[in-house]
PDB file of N, CA and C in Angstrom:
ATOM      1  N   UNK A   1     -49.100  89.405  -5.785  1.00  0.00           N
ATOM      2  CA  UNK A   1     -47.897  89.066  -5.070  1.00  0.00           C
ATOM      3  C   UNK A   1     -48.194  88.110  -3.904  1.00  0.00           C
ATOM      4  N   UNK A   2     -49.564  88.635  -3.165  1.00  0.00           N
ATOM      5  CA  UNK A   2     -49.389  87.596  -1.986  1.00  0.00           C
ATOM      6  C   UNK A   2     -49.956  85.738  -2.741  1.00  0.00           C
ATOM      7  N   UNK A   3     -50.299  86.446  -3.729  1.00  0.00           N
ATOM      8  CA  UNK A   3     -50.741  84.677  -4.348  1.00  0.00           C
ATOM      9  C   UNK A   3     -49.868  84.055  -4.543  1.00  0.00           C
ATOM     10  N   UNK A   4     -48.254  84.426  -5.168  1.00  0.00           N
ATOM     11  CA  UNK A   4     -47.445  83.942  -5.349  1.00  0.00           C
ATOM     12  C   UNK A   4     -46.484  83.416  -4.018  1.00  0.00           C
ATOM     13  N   UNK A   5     -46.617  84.106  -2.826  1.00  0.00           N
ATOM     14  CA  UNK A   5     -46.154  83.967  -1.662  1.00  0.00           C
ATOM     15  C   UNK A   5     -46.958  82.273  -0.947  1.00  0.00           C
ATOM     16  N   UNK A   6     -48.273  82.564  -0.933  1.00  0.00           N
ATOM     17  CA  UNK A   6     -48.942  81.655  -0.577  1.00  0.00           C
ATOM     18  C   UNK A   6     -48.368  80.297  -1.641  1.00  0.00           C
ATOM     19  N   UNK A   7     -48.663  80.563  -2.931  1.00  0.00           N
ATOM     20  CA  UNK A   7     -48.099  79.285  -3.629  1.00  0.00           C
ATOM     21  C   UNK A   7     -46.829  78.657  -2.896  1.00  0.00           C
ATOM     22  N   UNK A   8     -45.667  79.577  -2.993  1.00  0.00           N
ATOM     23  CA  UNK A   8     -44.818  79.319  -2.411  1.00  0.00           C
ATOM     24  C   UNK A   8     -44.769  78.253  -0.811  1.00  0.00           C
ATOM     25  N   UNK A   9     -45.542  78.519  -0.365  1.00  0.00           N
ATOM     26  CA  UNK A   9     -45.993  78.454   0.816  1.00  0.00           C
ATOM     27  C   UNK A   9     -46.960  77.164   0.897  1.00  0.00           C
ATOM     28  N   UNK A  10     -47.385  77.359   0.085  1.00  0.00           N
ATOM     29  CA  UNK A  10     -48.514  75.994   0.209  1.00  0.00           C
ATOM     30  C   UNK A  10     -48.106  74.556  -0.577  1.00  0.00           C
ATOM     31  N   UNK A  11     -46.954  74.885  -2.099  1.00  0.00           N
ATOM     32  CA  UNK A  11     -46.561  73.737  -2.774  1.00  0.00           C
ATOM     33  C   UNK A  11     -45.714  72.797  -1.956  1.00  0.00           C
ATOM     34  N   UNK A  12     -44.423  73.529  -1.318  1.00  0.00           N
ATOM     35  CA  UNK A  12     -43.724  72.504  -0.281  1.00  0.00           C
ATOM     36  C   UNK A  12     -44.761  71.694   0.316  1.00  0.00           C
ATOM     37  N   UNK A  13     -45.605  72.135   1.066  1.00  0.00           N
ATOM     38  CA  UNK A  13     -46.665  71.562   1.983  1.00  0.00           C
ATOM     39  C   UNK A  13     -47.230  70.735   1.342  1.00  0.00           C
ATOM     40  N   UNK A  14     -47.818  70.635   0.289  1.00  0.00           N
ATOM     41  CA  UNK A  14     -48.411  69.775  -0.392  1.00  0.00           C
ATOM     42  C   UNK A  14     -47.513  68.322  -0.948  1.00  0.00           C
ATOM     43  N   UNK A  15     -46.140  68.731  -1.537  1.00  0.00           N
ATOM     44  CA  UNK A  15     -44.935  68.002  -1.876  1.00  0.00           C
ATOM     45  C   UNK A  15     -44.662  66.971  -0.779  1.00  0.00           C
ATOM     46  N   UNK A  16     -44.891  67.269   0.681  1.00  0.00           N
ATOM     47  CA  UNK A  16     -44.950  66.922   1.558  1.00  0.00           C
ATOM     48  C   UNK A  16     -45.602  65.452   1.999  1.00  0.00           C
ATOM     49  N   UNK A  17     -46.927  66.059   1.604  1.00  0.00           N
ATOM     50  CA  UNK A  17     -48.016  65.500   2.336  1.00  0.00           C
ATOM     51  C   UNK A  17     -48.126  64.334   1.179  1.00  0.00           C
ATOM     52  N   UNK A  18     -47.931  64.560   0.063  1.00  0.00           N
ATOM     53  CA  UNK A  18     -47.731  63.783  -1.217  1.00  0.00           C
ATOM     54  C   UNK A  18     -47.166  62.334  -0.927  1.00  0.00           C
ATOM     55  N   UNK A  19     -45.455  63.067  -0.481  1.00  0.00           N
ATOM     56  CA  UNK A  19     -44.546  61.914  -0.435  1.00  0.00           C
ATOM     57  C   UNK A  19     -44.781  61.282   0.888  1.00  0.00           C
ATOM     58  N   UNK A  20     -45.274  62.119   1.549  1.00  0.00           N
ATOM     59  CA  UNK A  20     -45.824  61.049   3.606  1.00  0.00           C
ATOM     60  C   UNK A  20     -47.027  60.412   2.988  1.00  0.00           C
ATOM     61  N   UNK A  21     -47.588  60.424   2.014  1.00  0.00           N
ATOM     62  CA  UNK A  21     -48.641  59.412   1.719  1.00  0.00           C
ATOM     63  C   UNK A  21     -48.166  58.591   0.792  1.00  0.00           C
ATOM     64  N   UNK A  22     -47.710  58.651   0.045  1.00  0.00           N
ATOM     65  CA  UNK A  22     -46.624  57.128  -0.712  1.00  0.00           C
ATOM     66  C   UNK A  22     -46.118  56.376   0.163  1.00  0.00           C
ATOM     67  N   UNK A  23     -45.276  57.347   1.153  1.00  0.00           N
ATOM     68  CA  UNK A  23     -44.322  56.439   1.865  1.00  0.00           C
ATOM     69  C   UNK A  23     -45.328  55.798   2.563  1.00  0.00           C
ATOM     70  N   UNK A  24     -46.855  56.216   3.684  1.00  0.00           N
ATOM     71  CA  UNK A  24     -47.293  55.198   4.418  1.00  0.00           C
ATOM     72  C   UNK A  24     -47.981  54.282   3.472  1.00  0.00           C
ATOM     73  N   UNK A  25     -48.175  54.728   2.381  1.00  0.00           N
ATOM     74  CA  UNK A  25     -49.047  53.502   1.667  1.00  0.00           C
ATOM     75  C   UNK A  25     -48.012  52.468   1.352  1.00  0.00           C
ATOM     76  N   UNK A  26     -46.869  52.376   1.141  1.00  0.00           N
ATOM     77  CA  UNK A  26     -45.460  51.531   0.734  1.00  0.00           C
ATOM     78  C   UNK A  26     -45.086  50.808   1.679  1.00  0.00           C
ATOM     79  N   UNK A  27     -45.139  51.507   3.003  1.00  0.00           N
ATOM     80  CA  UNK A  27     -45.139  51.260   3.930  1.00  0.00           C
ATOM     81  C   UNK A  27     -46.400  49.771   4.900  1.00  0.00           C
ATOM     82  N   UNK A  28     -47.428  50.249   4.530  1.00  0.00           N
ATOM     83  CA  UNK A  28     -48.219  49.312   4.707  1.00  0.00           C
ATOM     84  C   UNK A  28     -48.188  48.265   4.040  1.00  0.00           C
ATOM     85  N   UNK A  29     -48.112  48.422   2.870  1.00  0.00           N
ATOM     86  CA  UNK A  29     -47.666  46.926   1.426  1.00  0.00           C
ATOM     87  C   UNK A  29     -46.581  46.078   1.622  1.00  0.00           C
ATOM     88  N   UNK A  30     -45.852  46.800   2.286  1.00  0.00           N
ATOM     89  CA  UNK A  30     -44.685  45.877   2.922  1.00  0.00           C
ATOM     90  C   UNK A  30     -44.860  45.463   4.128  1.00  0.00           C
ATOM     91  N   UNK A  31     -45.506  45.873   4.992  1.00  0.00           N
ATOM     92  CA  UNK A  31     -46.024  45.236   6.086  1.00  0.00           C
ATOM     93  C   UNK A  31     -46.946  44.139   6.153  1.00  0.00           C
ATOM     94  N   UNK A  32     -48.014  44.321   5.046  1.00  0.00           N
ATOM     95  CA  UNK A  32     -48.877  42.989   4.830  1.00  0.00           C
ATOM     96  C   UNK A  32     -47.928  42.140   4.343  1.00  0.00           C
ATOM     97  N   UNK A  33     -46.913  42.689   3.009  1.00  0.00           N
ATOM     98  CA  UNK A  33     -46.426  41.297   2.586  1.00  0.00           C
ATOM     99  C   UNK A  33     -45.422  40.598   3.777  1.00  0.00           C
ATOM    100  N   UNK A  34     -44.709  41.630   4.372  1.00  0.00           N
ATOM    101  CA  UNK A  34     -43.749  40.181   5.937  1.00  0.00           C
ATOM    102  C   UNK A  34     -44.656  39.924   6.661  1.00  0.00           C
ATOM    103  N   UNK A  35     -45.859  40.457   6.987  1.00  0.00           N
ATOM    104  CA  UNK A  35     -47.410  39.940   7.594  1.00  0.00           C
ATOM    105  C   UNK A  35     -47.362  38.522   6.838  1.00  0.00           C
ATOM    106  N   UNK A  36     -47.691  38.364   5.509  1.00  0.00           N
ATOM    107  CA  UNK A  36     -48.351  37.356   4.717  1.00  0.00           C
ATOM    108  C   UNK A  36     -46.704  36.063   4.577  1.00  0.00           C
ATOM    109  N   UNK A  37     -46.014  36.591   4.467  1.00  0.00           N
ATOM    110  CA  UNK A  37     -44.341  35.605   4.754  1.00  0.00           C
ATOM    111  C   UNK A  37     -44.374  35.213   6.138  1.00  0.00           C
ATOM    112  N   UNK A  38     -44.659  36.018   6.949  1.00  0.00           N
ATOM    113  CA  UNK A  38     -44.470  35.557   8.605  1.00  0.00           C
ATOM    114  C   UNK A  38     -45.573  34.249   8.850  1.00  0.00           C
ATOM    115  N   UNK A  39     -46.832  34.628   8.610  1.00  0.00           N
ATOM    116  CA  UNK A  39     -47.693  33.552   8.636  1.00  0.00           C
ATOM    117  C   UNK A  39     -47.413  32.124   8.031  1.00  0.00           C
ATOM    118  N   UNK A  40     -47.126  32.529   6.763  1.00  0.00           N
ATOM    119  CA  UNK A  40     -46.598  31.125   5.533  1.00  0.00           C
ATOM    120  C   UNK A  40     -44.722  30.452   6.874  1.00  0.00           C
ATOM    121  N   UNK A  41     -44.722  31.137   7.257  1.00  0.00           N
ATOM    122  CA  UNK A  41     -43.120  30.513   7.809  1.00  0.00           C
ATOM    123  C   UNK A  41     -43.999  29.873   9.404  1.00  0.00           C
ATOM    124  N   UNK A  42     -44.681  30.780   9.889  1.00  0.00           N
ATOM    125  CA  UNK A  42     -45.205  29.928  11.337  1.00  0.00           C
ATOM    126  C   UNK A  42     -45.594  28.340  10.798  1.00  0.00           C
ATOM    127  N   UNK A  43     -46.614  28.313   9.577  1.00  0.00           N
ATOM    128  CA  UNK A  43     -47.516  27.312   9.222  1.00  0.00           C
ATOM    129  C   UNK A  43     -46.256  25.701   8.599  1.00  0.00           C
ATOM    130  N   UNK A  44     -44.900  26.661   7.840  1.00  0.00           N
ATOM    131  CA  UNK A  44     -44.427  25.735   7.526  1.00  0.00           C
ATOM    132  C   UNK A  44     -43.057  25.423   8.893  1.00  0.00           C
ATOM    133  N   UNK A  45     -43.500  25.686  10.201  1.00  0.00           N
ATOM    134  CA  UNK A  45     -42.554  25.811  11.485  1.00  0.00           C
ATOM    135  C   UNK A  45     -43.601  24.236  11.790  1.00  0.00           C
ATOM    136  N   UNK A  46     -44.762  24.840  12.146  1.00  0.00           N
ATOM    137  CA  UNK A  46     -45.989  23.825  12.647  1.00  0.00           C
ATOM    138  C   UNK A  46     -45.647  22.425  11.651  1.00  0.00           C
ATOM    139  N   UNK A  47     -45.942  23.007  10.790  1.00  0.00           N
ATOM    140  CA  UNK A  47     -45.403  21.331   9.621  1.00  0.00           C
ATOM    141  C   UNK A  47     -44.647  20.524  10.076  1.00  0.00           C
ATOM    142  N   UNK A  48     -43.039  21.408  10.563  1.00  0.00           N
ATOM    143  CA  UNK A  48     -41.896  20.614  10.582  1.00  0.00           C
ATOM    144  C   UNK A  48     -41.872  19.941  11.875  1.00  0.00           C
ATOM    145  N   UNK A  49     -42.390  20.824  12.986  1.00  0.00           N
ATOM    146  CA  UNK A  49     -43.037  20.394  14.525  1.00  0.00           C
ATOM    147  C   UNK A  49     -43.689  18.668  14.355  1.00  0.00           C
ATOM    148  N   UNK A  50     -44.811  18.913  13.710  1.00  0.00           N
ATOM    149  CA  UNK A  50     -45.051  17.717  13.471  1.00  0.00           C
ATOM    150  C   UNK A  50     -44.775  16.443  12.924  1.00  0.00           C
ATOM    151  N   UNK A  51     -43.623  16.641  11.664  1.00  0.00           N
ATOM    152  CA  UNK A  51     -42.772  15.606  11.233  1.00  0.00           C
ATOM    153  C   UNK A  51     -42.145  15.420  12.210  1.00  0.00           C
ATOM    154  N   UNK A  52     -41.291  16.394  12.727  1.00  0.00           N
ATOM    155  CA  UNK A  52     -40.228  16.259  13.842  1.00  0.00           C
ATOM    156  C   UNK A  52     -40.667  14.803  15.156  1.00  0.00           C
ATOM    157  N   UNK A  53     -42.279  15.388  15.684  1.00  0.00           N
ATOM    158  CA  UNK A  53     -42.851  14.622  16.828  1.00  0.00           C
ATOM    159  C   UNK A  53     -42.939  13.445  15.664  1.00  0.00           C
ATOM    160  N   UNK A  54     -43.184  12.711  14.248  1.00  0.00           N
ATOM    161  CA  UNK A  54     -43.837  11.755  14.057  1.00  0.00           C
ATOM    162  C   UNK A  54     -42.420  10.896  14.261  1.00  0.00           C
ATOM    163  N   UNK A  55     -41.212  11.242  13.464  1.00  0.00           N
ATOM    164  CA  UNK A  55     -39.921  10.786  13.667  1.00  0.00           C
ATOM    165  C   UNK A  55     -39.427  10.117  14.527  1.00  0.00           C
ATOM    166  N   UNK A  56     -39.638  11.026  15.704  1.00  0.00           N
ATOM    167  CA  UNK A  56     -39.168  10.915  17.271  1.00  0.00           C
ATOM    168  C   UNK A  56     -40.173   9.854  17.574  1.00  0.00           C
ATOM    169  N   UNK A  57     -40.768   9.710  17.184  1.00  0.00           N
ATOM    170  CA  UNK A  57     -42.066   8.647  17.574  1.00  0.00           C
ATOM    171  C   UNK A  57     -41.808   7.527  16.524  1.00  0.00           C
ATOM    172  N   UNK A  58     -40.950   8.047  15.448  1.00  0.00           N
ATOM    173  CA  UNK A  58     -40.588   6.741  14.226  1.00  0.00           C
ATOM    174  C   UNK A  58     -39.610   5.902  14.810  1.00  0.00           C
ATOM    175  N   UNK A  59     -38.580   6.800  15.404  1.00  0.00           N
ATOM    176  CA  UNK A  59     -37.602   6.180  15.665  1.00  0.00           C
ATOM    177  C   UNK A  59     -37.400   5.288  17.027  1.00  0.00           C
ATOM    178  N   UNK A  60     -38.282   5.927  17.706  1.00  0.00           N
ATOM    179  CA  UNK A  60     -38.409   5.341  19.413  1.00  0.00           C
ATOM    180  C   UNK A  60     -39.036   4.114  19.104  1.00  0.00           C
ATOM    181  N   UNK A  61     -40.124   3.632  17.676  1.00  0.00           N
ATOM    182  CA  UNK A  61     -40.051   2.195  17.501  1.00  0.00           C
ATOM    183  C   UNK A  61     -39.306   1.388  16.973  1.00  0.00           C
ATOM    184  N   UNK A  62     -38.497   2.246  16.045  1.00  0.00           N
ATOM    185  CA  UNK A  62     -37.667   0.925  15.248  1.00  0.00           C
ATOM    186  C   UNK A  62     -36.402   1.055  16.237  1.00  0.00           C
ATOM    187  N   UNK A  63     -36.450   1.504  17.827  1.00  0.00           N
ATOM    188  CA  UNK A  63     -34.993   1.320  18.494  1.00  0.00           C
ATOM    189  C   UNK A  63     -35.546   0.339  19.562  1.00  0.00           C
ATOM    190  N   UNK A  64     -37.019   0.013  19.849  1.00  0.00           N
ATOM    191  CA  UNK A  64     -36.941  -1.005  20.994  1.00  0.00           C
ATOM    192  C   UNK A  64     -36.342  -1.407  21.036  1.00  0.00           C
ATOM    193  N   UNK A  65     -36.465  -1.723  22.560  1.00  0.00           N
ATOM    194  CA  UNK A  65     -35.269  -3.427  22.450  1.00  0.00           C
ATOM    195  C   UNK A  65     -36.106  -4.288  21.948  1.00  0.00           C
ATOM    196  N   UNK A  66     -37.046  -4.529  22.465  1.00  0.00           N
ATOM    197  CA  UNK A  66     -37.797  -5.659  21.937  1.00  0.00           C
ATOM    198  C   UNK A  66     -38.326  -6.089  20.299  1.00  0.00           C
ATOM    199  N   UNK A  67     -38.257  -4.782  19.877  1.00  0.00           N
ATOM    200  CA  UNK A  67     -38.065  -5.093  18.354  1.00  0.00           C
ATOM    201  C   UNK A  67     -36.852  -5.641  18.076  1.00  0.00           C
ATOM    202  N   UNK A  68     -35.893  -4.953  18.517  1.00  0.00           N
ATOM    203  CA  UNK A  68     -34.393  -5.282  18.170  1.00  0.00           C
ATOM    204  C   UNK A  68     -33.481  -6.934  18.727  1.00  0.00           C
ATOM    205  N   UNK A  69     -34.471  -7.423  19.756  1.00  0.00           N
ATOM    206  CA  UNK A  69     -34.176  -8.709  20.144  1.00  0.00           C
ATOM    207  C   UNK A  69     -35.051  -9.846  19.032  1.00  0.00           C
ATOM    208  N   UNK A  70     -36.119  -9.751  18.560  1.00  0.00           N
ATOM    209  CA  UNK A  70     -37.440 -10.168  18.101  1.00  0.00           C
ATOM    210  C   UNK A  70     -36.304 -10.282  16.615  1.00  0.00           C
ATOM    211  N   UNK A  71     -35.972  -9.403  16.077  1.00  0.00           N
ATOM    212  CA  UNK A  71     -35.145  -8.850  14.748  1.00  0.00           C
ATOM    213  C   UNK A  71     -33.633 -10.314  14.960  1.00  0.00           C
ATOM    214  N   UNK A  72     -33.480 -10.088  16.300  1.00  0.00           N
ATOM    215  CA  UNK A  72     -32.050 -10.721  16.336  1.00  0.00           C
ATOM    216  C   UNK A  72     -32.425 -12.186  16.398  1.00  0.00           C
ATOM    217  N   UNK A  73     -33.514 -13.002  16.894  1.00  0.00           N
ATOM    218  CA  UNK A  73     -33.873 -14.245  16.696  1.00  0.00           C
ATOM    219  C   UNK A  73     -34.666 -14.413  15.770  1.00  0.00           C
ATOM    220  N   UNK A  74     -35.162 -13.773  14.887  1.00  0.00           N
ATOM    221  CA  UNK A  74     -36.135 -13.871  13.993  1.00  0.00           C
ATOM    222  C   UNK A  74     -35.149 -14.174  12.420  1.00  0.00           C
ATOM    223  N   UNK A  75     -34.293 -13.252  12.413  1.00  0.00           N
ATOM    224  CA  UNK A  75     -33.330 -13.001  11.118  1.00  0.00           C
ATOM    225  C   UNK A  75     -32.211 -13.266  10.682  1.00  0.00           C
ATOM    226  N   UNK A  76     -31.699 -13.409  11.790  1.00  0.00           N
ATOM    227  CA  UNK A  76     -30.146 -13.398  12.477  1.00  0.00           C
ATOM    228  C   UNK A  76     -29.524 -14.684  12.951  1.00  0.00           C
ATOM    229  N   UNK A  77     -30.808 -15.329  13.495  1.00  0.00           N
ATOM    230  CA  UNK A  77     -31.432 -16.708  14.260  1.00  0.00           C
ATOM    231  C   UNK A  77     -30.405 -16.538  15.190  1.00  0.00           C
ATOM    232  N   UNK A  78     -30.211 -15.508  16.269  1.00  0.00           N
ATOM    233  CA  UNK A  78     -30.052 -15.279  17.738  1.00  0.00           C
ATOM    234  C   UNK A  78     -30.342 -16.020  18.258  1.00  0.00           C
ATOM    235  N   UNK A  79     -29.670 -16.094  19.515  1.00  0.00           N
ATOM    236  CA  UNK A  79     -30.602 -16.148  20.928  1.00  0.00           C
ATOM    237  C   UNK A  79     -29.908 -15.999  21.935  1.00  0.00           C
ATOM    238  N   UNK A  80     -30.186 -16.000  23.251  1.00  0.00           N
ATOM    239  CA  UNK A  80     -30.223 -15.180  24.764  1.00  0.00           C
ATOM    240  C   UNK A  80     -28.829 -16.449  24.913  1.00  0.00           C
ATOM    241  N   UNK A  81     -27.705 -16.255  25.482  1.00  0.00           N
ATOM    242  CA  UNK A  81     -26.679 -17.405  25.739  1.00  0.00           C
ATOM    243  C   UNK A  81     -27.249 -18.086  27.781  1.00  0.00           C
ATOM    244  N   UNK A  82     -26.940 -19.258  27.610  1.00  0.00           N
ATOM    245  CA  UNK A  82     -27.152 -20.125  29.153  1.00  0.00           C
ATOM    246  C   UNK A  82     -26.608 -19.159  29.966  1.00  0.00           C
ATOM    247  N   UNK A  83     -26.519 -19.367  30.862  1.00  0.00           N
ATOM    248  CA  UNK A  83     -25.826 -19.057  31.814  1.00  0.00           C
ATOM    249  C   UNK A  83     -24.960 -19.401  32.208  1.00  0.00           C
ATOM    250  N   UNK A  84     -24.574 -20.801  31.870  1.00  0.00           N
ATOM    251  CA  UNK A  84     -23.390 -21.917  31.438  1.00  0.00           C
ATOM    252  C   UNK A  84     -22.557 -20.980  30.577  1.00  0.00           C
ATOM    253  N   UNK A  85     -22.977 -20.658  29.442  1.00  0.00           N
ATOM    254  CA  UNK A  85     -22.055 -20.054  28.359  1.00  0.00           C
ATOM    255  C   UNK A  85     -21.584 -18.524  28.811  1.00  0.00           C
ATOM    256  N   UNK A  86     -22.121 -17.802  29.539  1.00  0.00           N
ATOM    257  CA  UNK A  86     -21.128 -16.560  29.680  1.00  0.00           C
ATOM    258  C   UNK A  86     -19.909 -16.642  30.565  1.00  0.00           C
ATOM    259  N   UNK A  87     -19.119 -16.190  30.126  1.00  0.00           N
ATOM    260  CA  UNK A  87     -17.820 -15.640  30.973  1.00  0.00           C
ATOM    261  C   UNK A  87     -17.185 -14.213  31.126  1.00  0.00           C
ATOM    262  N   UNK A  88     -16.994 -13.699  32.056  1.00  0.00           N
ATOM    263  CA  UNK A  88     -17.388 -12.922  32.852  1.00  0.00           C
ATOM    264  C   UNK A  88     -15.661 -12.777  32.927  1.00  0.00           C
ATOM    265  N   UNK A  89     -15.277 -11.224  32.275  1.00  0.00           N
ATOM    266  CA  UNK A  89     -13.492 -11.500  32.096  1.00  0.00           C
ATOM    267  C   UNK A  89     -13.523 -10.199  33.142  1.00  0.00           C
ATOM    268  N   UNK A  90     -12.272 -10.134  33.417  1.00  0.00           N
ATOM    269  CA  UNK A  90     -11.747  -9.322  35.044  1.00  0.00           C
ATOM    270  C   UNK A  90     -10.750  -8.671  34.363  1.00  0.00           C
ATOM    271  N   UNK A  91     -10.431  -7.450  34.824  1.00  0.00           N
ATOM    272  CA  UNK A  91      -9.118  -6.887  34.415  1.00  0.00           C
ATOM    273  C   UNK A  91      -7.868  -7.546  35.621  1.00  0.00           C
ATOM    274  N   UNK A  92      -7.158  -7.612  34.998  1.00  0.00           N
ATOM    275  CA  UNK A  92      -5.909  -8.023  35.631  1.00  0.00           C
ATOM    276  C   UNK A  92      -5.041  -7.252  36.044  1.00  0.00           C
ATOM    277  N   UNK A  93      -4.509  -7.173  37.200  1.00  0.00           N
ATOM    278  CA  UNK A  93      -3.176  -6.364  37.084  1.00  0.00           C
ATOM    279  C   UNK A  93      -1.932  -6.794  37.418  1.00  0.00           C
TER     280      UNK A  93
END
């Protein structure tokens, strides 16, 4: 009788200890894998960081002015007007 008491007694406990060890092992497997996603997302953050700076650095050349004046007499066949030629309009009232 007391063997059957103890069974009693000891299977929950065991049922227990069973499923608290699945769960931390499940538990950990999912932690490495958003571990192993978190890393892959920093690395492709850093990537975009750096396109981002090359861009900003693409674009700050093709907006000189001096490209953009160079572009306007070069292509366009621009150029800078006399000082003779501007006029200089006023609002009226």
């Amino acid at each position: 009788m007391t063997q059957r008491i103890q069974l009693f007694l000891i299977l929950p406990i065991a049922i227990v200890l069973v499923l608290s060890s699945v769960w931390v092992i499940k538990t950990k497997h999912e932690s490495r894998q958003l571990f192993i996603e978190f890393e892959a997302l920093n690395r492709e953050r850093d990537r975009l960081q750096v396109d981002w700076g090359r861009l900003q650095l693409e674009q700050s050349t093709w907006a000189a002015h001096l490209r953009i004046e160079s572009l306007a007499q070069e292509e366009l066949n621009l150029s800078r007007p006399l000082p003779n030629e501007i006029i200089v309009l006023t609002e009226v009232d």
